[in-house]
C-alpha atoms as a PDB file:
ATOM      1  CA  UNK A   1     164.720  75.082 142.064  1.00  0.00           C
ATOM      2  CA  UNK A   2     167.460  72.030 142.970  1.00  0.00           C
ATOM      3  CA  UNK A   3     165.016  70.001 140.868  1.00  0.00           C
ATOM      4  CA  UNK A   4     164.430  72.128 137.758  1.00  0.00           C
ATOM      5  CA  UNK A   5     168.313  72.587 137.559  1.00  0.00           C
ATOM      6  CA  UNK A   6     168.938  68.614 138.229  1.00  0.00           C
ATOM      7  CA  UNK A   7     166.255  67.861 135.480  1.00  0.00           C
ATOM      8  CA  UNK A   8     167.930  70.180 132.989  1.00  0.00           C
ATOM      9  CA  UNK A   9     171.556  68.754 133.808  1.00  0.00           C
ATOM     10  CA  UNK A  10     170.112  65.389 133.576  1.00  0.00           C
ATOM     11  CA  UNK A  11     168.477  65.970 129.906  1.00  0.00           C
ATOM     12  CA  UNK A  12     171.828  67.227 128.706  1.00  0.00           C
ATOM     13  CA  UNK A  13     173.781  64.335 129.724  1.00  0.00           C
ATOM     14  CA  UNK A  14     171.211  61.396 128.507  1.00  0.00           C
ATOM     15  CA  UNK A  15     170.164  63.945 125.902  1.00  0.00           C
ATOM     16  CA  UNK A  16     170.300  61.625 122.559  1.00  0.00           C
ATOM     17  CA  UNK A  17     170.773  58.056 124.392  1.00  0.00           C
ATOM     18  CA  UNK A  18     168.013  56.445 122.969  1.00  0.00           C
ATOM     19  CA  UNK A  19     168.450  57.683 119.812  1.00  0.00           C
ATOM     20  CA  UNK A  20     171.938  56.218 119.743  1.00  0.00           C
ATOM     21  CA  UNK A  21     170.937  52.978 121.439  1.00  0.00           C
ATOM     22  CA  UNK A  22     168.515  52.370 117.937  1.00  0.00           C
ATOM     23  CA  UNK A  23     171.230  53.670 116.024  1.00  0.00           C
ATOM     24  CA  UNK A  24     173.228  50.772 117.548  1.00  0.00           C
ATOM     25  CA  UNK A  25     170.147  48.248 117.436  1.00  0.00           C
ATOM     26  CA  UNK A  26     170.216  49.176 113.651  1.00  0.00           C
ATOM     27  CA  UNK A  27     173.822  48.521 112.968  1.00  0.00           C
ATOM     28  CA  UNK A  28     174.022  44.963 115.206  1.00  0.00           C
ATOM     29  CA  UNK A  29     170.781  43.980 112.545  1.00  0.00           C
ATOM     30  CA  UNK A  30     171.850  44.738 109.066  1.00  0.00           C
ATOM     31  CA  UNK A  31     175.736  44.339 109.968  1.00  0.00           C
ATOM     32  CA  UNK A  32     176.199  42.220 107.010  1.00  0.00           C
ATOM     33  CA  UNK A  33     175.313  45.186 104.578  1.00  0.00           C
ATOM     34  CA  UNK A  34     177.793  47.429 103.746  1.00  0.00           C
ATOM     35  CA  UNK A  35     177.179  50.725 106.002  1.00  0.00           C
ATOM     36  CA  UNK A  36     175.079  53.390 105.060  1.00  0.00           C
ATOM     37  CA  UNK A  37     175.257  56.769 107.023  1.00  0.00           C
ATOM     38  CA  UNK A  38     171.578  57.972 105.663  1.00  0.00           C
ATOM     39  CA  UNK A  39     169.677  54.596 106.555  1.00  0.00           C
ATOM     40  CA  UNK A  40     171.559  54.715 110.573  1.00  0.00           C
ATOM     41  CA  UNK A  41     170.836  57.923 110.762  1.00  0.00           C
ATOM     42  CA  UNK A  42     167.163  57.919 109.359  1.00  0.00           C
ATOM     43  CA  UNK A  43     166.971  54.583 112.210  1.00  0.00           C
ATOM     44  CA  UNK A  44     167.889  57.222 114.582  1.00  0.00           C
ATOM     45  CA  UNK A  45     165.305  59.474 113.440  1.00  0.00           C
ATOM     46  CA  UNK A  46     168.130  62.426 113.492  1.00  0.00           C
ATOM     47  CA  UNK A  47     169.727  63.987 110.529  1.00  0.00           C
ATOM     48  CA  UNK A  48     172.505  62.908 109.202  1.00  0.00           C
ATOM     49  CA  UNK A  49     175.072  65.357 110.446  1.00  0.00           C
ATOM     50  CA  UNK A  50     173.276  65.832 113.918  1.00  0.00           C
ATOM     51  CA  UNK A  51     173.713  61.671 114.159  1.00  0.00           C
ATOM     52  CA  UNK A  52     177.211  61.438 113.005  1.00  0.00           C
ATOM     53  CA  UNK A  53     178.676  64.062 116.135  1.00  0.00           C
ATOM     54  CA  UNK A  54     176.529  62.799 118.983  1.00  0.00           C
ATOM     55  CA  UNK A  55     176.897  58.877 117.830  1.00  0.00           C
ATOM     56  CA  UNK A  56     180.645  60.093 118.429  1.00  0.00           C
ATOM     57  CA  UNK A  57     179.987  61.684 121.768  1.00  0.00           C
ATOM     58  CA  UNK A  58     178.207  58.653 122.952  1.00  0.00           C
ATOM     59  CA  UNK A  59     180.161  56.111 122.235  1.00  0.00           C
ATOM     60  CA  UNK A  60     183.726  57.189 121.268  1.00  0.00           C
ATOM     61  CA  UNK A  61     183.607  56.391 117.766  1.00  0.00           C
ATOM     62  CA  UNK A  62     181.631  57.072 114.320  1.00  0.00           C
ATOM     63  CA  UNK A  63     179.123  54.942 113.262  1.00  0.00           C
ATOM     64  CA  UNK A  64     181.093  53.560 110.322  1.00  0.00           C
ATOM     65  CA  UNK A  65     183.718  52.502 112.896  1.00  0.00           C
ATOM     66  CA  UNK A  66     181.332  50.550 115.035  1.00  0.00           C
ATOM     67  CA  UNK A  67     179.883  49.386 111.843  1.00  0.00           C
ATOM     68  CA  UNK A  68     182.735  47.482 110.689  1.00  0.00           C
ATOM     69  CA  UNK A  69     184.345  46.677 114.719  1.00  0.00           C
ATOM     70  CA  UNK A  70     181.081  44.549 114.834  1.00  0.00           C
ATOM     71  CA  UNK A  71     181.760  43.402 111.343  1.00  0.00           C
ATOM     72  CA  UNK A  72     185.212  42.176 112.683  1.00  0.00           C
ATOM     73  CA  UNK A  73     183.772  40.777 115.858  1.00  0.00           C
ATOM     74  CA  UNK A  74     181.240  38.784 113.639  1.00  0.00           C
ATOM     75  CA  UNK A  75     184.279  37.701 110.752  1.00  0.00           C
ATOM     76  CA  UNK A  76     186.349  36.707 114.266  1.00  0.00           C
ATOM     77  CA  UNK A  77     182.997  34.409 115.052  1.00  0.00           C
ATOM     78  CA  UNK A  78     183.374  32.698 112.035  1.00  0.00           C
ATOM     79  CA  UNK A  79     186.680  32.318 112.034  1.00  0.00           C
ATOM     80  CA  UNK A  80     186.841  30.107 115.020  1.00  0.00           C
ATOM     81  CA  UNK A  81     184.530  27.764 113.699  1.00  0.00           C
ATOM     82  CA  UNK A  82     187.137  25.247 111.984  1.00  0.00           C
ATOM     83  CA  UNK A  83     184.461  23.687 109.647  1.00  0.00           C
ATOM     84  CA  UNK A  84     184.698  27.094 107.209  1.00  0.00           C
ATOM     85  CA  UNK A  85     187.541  28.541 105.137  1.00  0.00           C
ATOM     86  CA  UNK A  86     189.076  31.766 105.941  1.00  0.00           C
ATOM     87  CA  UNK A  87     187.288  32.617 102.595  1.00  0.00           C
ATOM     88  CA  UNK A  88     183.855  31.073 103.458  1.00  0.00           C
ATOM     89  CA  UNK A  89     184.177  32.784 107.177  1.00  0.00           C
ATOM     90  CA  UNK A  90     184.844  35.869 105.321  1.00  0.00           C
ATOM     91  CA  UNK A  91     181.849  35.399 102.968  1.00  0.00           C
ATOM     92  CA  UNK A  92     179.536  33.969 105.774  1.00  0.00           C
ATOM     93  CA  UNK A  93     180.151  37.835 107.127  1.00  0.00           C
ATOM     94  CA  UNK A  94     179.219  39.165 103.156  1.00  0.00           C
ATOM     95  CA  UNK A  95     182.834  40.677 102.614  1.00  0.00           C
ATOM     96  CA  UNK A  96     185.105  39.414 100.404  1.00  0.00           C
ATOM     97  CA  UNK A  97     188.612  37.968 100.966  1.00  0.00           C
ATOM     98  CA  UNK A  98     191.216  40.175  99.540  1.00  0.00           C
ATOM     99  CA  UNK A  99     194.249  41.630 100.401  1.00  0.00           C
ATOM    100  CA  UNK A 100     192.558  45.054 101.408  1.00  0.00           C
ATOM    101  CA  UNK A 101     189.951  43.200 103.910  1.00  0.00           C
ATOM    102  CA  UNK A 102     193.168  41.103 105.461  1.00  0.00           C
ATOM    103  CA  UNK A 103     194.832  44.094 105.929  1.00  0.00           C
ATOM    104  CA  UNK A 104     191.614  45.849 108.015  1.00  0.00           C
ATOM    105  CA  UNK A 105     191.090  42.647 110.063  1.00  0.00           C
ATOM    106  CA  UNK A 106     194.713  42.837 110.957  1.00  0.00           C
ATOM    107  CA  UNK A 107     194.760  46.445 111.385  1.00  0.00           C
ATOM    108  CA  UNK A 108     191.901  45.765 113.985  1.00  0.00           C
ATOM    109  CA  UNK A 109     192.471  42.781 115.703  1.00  0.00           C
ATOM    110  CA  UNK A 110     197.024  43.311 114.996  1.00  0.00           C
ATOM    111  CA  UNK A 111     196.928  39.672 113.256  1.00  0.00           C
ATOM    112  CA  UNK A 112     196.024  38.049 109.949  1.00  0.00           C
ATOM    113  CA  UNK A 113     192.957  36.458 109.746  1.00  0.00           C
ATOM    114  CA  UNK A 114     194.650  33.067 108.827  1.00  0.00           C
ATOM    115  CA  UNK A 115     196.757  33.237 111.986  1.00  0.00           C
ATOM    116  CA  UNK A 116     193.619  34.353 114.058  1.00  0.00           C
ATOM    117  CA  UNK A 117     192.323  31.425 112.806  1.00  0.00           C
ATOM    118  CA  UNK A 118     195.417  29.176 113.578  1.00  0.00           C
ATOM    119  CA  UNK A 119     195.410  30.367 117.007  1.00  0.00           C
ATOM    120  CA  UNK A 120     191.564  28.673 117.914  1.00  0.00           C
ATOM    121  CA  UNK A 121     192.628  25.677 115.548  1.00  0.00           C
ATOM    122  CA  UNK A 122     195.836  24.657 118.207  1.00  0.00           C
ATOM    123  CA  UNK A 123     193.388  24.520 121.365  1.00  0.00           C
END
């Protein structure tokens, strides 16, 4: 009986792991294009609603938010590589360099991209 009820417990916690996990696998590949809830979610082989609330379970956040932190740990990448513009680190990552995606970097990382950049640049 201990077993039956240890197997059950254990299927509801890990219940949707793996499915997540190739969620994630999915995102970390085609990170450069711009999210898309249906393609994740069809990568997950769940539906689109079911994806969207256990993706949030697992890991805290919605896909679209782990979409674009990985975007803004890629853009912070290129950023510290001194040979590329702010623009061309920004369009090495497929985004473009406006005013609104300066204002998400900062929002994310709590400084501009140019002084993210300026902090690598002085060590």
């Amino acid at each position: 009986m201990a077993y039956v009820v240890a197997l059950l417990i254990n299927r509801r916690v890990y219940r949707g792991r793996n499915e997540i996990e190739k969620a994630k696998e999915y995102i970390e590949n085609f990170w450069k294009d711009p999210y898309d809830a249906e393609k994740t979610a069809k990568a997950a082989c769940l539906s689109k609603s079911h994806f969207a609330k256990l993706f949030k379970k697992c890991t805290g956040v919605t896909p679209r938010e782990y979409h674009l932190n990985y975007r803004i740990e890629k853009l912070k990448e290129m950023l510290r590589d001194t040979n590329l513009t702010v623009a061309q680190a920004f369009a090495a990552c497929n985004m473009e360099y406006n005013g609104h995606s300066a204002r998400v970097f900062k929002e994310k990382t709590g400084i501009s991209p140019s002084n993210y950049r300026k902090m690598f640049s002085q060590k």
